[in-house]
N, C-alpha and C. Protein backbone atom coordinates (compact mmCIF):
# COMPACT_ATOMS: atom_id res chain seq x y z
N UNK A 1 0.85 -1.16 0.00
CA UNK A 1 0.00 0.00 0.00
C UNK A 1 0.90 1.23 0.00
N UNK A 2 0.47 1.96 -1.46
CA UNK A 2 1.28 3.30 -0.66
C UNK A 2 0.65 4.63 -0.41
N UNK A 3 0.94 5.07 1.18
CA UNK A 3 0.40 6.73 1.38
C UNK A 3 0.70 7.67 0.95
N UNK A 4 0.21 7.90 -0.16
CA UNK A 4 0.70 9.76 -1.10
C UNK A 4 -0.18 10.69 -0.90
N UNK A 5 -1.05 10.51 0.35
CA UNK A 5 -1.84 11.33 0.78
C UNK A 5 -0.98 12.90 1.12
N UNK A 6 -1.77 14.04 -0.18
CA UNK A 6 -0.67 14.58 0.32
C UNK A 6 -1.63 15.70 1.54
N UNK A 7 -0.47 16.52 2.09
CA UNK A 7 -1.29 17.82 3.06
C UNK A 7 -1.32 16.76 4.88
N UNK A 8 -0.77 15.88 4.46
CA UNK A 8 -1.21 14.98 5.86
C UNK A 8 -0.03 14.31 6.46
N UNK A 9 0.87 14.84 7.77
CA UNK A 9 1.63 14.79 8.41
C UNK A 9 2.47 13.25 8.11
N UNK A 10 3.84 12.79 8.45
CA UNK A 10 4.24 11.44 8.40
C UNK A 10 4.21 10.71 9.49
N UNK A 11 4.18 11.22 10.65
CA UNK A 11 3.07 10.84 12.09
C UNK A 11 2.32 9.96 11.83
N UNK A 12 0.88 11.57 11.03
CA UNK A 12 -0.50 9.93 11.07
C UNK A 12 -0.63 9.29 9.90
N UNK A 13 0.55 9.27 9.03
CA UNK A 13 0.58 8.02 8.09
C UNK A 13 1.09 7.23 8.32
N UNK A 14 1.92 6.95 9.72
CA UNK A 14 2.78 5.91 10.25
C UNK A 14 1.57 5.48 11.29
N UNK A 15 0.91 6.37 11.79
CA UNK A 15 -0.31 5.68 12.69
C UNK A 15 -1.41 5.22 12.13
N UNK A 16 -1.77 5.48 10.74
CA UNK A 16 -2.59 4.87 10.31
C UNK A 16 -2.07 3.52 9.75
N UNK A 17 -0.94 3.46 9.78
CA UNK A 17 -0.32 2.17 9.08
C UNK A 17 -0.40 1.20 9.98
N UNK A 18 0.23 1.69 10.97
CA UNK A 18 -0.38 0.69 12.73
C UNK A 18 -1.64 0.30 13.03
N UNK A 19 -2.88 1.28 12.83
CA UNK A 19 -4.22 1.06 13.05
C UNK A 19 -4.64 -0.20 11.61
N UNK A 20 -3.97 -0.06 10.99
CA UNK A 20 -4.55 -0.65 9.66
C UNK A 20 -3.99 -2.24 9.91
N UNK A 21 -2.86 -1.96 10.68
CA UNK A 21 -1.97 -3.29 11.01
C UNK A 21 -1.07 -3.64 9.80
N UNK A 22 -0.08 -3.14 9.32
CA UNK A 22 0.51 -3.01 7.51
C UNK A 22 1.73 -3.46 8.75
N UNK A 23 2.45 -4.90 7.97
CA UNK A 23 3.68 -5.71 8.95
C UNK A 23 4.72 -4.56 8.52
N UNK A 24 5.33 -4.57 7.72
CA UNK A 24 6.28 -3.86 7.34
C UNK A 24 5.97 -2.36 6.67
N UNK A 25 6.60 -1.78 7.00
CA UNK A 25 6.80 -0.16 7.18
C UNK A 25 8.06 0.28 6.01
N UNK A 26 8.05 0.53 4.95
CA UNK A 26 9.18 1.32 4.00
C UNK A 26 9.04 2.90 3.65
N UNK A 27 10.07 3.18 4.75
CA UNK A 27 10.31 4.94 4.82
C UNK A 27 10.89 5.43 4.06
N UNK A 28 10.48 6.15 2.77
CA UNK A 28 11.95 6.87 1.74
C UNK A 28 11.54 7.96 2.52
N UNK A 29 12.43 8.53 2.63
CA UNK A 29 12.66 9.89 3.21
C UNK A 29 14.38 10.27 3.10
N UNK A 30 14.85 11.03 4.01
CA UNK A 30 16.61 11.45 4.22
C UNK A 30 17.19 10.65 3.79
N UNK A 31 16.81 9.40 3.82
CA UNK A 31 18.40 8.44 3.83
C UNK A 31 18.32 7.93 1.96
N UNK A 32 17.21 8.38 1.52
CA UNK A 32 17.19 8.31 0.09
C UNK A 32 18.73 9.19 -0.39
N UNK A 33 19.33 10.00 -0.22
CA UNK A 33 20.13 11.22 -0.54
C UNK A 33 21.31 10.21 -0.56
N UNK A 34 21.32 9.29 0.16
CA UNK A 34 22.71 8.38 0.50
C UNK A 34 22.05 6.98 -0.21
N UNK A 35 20.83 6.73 -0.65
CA UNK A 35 20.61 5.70 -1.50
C UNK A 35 20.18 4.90 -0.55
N UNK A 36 19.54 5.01 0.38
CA UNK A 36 18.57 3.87 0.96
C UNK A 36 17.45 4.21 1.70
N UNK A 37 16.84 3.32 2.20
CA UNK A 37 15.04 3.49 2.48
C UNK A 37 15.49 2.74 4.55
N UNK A 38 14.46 3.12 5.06
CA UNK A 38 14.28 2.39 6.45
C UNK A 38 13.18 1.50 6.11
N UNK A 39 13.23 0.39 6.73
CA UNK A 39 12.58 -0.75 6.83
C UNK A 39 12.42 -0.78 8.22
N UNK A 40 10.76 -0.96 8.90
CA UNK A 40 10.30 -0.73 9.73
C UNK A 40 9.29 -1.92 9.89
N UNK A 41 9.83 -3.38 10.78
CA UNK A 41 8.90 -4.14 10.92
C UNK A 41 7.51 -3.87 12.34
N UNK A 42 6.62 -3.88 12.16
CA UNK A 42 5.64 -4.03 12.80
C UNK A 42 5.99 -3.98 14.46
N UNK A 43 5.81 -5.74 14.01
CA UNK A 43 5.47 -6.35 15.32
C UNK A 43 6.56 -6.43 16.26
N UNK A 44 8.30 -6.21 16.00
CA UNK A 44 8.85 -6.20 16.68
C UNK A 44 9.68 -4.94 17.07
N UNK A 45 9.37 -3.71 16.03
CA UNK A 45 9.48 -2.70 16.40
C UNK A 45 11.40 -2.49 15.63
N UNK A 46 11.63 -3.37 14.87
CA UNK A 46 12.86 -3.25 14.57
C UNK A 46 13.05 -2.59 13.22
N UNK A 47 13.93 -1.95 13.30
CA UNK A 47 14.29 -0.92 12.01
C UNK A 47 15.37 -0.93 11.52
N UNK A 48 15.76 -0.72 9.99
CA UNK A 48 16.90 -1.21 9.43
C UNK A 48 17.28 0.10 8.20
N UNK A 49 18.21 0.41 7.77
CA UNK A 49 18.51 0.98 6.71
C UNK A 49 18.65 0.31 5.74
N UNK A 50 18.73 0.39 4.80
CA UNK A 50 18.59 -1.07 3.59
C UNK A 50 19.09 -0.25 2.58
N UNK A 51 19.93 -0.32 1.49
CA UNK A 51 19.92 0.20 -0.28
C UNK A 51 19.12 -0.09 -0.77
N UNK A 52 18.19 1.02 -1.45
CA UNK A 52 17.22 0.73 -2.58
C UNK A 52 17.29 -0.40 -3.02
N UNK A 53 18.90 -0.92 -3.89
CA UNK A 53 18.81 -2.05 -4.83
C UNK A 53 18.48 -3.17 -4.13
N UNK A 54 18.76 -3.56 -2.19
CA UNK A 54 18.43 -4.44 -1.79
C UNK A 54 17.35 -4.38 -0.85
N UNK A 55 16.34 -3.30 -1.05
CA UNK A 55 14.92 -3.38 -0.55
C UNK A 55 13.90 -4.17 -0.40
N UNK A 56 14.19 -4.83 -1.26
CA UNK A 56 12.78 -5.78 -2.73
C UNK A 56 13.71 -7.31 -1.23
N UNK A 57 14.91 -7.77 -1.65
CA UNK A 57 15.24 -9.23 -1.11
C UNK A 57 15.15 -8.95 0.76
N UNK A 58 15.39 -7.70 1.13
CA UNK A 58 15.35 -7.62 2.54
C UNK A 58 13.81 -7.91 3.10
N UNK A 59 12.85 -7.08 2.03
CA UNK A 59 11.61 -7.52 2.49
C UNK A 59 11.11 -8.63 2.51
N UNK A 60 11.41 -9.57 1.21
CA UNK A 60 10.80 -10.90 1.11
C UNK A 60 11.19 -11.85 2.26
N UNK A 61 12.61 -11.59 2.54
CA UNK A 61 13.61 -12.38 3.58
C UNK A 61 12.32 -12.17 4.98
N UNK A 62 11.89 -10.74 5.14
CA UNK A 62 11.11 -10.42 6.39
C UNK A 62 9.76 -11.17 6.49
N UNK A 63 8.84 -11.31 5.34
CA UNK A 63 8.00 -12.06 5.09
C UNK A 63 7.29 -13.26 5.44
N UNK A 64 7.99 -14.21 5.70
CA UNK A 64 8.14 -15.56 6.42
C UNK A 64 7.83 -15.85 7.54
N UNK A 65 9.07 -14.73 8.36
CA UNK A 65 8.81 -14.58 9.71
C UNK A 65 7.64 -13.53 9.95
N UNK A 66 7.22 -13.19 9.34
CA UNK A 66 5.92 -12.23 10.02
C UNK A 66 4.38 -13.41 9.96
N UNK A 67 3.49 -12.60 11.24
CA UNK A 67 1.90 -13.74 10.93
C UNK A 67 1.25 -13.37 10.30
């Protein structure tokens, strides 16, 4: 799913992502400038920097282990 809601804070698009229950979380924001995204799992609250090019295999890898 992606939020391009625009006019609407990155707060409550991270809280609506929680209310909605969405496992994994992919933040482009700042760290795009240096070529990578945050990866933000759910349920355990763990967060990662990742390279774009290895976004796509970090997520699938996360996949498995999520319910």
């Amino acid at each position: 799913m992606l939020d391009d809601r625009r006019g609407t804070s990155p707060g409550v698009k991270f809280k609506d992502a929680e209310l909605i229950g969405i496992p994994v979380i992919v933040v482009v924001g700042k760290a795009l400038e240096n070529g990578n995204v945050e990866i933000r799992v759910r349920k355990s609250g763990e967060k990662s920097e990742i390279t774009v090019a290895g976004a796509v295999d970090a997520i699938a890898a996360l996949l498995p282990t999520l319910p």
